[in-house]
Structures are given as C-alpha cells and as structure tokens.
N, C-alpha and C. Protein backbone atom coordinates (compact mmCIF):
# COMPACT_ATOMS: atom_id res chain seq x y z
N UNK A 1 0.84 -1.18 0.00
CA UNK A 1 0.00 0.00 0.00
C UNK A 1 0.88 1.24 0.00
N UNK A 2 0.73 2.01 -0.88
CA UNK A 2 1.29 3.60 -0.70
C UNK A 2 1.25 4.27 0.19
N UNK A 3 -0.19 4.44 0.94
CA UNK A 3 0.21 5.53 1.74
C UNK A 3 -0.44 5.00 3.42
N UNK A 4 0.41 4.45 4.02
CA UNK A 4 0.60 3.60 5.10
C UNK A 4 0.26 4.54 6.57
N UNK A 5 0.49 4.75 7.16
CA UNK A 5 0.05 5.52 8.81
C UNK A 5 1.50 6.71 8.93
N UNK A 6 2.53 5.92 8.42
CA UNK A 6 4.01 6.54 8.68
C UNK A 6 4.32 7.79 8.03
N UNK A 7 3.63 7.39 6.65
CA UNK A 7 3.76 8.69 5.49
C UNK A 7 2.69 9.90 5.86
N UNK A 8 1.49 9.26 6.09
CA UNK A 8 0.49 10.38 6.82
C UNK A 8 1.39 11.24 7.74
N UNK A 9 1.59 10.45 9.00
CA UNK A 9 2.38 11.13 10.13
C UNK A 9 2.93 12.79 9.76
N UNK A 10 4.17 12.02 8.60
CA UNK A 10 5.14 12.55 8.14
C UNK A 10 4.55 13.88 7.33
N UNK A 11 3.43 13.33 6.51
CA UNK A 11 3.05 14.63 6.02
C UNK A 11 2.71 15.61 6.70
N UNK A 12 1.72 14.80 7.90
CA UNK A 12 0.90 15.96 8.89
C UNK A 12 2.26 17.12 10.20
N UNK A 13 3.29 15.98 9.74
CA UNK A 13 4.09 16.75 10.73
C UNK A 13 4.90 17.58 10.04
N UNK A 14 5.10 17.64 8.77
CA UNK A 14 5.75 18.37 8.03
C UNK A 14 4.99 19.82 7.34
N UNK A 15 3.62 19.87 6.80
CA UNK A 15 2.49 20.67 6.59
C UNK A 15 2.04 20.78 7.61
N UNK A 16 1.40 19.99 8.10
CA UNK A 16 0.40 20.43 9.19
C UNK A 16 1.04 21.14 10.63
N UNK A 17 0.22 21.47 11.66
CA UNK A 17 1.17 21.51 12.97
C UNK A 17 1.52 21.00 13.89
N UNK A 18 0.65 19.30 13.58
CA UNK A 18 1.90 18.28 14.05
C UNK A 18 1.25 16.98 13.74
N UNK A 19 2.21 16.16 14.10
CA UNK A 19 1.39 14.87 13.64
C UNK A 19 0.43 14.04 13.66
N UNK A 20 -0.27 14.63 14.65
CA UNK A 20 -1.49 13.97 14.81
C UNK A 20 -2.62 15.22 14.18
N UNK A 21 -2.41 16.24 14.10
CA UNK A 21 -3.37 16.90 13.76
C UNK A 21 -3.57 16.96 12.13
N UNK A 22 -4.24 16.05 12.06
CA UNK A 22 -5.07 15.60 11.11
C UNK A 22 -6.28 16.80 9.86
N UNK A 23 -6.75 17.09 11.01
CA UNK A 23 -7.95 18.09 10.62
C UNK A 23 -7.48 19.62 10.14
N UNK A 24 -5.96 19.76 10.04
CA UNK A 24 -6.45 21.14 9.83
C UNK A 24 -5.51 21.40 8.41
N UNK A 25 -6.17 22.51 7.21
CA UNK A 25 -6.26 22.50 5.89
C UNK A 25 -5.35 22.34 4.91
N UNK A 26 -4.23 22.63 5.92
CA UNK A 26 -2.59 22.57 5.30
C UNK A 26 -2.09 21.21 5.18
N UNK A 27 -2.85 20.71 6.10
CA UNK A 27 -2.16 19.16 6.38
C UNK A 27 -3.03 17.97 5.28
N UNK A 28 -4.39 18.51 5.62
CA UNK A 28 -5.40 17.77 4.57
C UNK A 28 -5.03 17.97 2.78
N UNK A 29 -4.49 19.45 2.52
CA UNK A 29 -4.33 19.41 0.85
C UNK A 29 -2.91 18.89 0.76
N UNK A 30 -1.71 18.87 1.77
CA UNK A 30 -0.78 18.09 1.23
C UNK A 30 -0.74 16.84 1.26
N UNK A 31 -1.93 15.81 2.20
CA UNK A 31 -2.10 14.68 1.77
C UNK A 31 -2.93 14.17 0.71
N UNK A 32 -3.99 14.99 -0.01
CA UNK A 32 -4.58 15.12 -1.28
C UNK A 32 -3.32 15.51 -2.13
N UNK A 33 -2.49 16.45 -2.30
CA UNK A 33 -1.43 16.46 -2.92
C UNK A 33 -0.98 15.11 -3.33
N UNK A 34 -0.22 14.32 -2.14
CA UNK A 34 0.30 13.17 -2.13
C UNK A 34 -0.17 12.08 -3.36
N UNK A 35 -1.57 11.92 -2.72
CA UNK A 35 -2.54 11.37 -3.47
C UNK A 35 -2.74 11.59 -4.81
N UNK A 36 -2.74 12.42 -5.18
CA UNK A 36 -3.19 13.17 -6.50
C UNK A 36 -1.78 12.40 -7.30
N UNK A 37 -0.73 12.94 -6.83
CA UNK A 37 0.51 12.68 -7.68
C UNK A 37 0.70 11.08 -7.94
N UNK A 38 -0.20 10.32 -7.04
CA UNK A 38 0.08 8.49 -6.96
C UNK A 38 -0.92 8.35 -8.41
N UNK A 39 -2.02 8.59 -7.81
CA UNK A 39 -3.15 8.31 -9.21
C UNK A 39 -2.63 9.11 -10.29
N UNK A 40 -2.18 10.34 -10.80
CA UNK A 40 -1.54 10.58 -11.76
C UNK A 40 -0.35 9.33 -12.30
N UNK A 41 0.31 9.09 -11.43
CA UNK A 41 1.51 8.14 -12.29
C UNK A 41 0.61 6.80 -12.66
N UNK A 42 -0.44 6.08 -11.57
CA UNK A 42 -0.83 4.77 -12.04
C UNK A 42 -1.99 5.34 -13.69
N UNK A 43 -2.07 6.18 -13.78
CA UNK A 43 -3.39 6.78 -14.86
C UNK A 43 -1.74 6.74 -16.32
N UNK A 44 -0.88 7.10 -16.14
CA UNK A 44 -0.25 7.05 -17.13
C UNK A 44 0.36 5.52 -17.96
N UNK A 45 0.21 4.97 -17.03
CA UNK A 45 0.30 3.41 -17.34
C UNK A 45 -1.09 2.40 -17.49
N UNK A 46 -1.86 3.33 -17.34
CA UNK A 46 -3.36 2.63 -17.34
C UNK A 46 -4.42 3.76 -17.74
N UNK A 47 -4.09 3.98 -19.24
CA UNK A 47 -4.86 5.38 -19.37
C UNK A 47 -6.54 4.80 -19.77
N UNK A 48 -6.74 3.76 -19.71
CA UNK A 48 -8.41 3.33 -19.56
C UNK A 48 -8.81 3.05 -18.55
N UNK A 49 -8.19 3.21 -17.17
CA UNK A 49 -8.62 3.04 -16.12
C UNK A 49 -9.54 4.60 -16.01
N UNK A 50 -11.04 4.30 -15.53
CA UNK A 50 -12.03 5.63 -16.05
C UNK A 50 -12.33 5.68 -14.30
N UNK A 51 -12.50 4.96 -13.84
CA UNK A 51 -12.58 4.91 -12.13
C UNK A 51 -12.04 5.75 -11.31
N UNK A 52 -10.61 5.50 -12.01
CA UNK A 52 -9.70 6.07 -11.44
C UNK A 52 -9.48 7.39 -11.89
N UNK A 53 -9.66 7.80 -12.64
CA UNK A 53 -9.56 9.13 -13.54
C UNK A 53 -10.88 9.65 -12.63
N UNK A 54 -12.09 9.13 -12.28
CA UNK A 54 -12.95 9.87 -12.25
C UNK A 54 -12.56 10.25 -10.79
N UNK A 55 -12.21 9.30 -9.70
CA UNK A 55 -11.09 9.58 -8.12
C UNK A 55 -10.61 10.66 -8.25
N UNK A 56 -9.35 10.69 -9.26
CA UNK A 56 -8.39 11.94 -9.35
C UNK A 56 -9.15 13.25 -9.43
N UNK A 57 -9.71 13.17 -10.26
CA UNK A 57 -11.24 14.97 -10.89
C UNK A 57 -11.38 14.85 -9.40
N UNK A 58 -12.32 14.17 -8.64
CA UNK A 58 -12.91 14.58 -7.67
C UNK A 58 -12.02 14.69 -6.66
N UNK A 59 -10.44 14.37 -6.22
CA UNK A 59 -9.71 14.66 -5.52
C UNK A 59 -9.26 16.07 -5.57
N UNK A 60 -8.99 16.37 -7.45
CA UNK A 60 -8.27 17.71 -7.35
C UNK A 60 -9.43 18.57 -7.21
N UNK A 61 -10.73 18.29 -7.05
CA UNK A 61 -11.85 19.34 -6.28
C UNK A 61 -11.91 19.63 -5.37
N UNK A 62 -11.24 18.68 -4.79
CA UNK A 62 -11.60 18.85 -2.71
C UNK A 62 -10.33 19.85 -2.93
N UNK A 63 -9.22 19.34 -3.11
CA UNK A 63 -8.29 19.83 -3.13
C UNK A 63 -7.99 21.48 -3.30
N UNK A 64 -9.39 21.65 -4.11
CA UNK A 64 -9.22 23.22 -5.24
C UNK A 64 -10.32 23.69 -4.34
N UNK A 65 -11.00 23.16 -3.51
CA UNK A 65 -11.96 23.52 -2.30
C UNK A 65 -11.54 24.04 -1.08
N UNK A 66 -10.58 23.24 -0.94
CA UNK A 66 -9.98 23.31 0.47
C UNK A 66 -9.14 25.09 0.19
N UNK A 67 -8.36 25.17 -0.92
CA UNK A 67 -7.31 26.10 -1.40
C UNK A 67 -7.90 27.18 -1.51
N UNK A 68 -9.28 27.31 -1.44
CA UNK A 68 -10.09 28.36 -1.65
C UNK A 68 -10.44 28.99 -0.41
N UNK A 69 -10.96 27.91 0.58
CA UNK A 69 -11.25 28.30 1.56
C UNK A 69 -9.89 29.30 2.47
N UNK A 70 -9.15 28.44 2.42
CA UNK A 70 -7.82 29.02 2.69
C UNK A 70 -7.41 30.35 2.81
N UNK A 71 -7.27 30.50 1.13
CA UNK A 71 -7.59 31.48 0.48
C UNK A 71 -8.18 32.81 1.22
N UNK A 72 -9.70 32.42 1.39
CA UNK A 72 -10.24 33.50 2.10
C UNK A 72 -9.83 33.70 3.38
N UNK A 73 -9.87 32.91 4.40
CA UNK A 73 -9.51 33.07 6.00
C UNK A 73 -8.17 33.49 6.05
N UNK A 74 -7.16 33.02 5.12
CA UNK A 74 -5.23 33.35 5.53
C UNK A 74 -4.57 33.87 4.39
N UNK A 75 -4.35 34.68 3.75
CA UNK A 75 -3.83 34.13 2.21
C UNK A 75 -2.33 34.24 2.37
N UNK A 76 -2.09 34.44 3.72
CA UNK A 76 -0.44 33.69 3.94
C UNK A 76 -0.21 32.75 4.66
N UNK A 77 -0.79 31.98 4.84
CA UNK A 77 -0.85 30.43 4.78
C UNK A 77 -0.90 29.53 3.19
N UNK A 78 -2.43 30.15 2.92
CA UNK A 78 -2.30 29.92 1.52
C UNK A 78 -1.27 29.82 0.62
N UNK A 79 -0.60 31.09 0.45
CA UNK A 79 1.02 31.25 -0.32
C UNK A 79 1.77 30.75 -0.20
N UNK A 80 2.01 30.04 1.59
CA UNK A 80 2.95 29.46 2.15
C UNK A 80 3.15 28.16 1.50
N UNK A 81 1.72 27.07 1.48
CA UNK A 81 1.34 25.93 1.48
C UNK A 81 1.62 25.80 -0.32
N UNK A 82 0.95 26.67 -1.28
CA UNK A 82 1.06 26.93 -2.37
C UNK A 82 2.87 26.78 -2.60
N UNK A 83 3.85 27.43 -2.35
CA UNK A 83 5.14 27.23 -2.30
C UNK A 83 5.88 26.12 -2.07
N UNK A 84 5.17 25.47 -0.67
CA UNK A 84 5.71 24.35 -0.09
C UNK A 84 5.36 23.22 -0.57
N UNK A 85 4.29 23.32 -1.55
CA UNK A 85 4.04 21.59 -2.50
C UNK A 85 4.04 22.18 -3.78
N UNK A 86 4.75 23.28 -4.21
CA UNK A 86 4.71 23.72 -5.92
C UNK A 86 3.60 23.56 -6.47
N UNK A 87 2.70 23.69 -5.90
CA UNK A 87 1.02 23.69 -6.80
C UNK A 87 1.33 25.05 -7.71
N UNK A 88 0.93 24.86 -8.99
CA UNK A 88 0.50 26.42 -9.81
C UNK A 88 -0.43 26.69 -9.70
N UNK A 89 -1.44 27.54 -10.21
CA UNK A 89 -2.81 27.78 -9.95
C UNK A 89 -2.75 28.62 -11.20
C-alpha cells in the first residue's frame, strides 16, 4: 500500500502543525497532494482506467476547495502551502 500511517504522520508533521493533527487544511491538501501525484503516475500506465480518472477529478476538487477556503480566512498560509508543494494555480 502507498500511503501507510508513517507517510500520513510525516506529512501531517511536516504541513500540518503536528502529527497527529489531522484536521487542519494545510495538512489535509498536502495529503490530497500526495494522493493526486500516486493516481496521476498509475493513470499514465493505465490510461483506460475511467474509475480512477474519475477519483483523481474529484480529488483535485476537494483539493481546489480546500485552497479556496484558505484562500479566504489566511492568504499567507495559503502562499505558504502553495510554495511548499509547488502547486500552480
């Protein structure tokens, strides 16, 4: 499995503000990040997989949801988070 308890951790302690905190927006779009970039590589080796394509759309929504919200409440957090996983927009 890709993304195991250890890698979460790691993300949430690295984005987020610590490792167990799970819930808060920085930590949630860099593990949609994560995600996004796995189903991108298996979609290039399996470009009729439609399941999965349809996962990814609705991931990079939450994703483009979450960035919005953001957005409005911090937009230097936003910038921060935007920098720290190279998203373009």
């Amino acid at each position: 499995m890709y993304l195991t308890q250890e890698v979460k951790k790691e993300l949430f302690k690295k984005y987020g503000k610590s490792e167990f905190d799970s819930g808060s927006t920085e930590g949630q779009v860099a593990l949609f990040t994560f995600r996004i970039k796995h189903l991108t590589e298996h979609l290039k080796q399996n470009k009729k997989d439609l399941s999965t394509r349809r996962a990814l759309v609705r991931l990079v929504g939450k994703r483009r949801r979450l960035l919005d919200y953001l957005k409005e409440k911090d937009i230097e957090r936003y910038r921060e988070i935007i920098s720290k996983l190279k998203i373009r927009k």
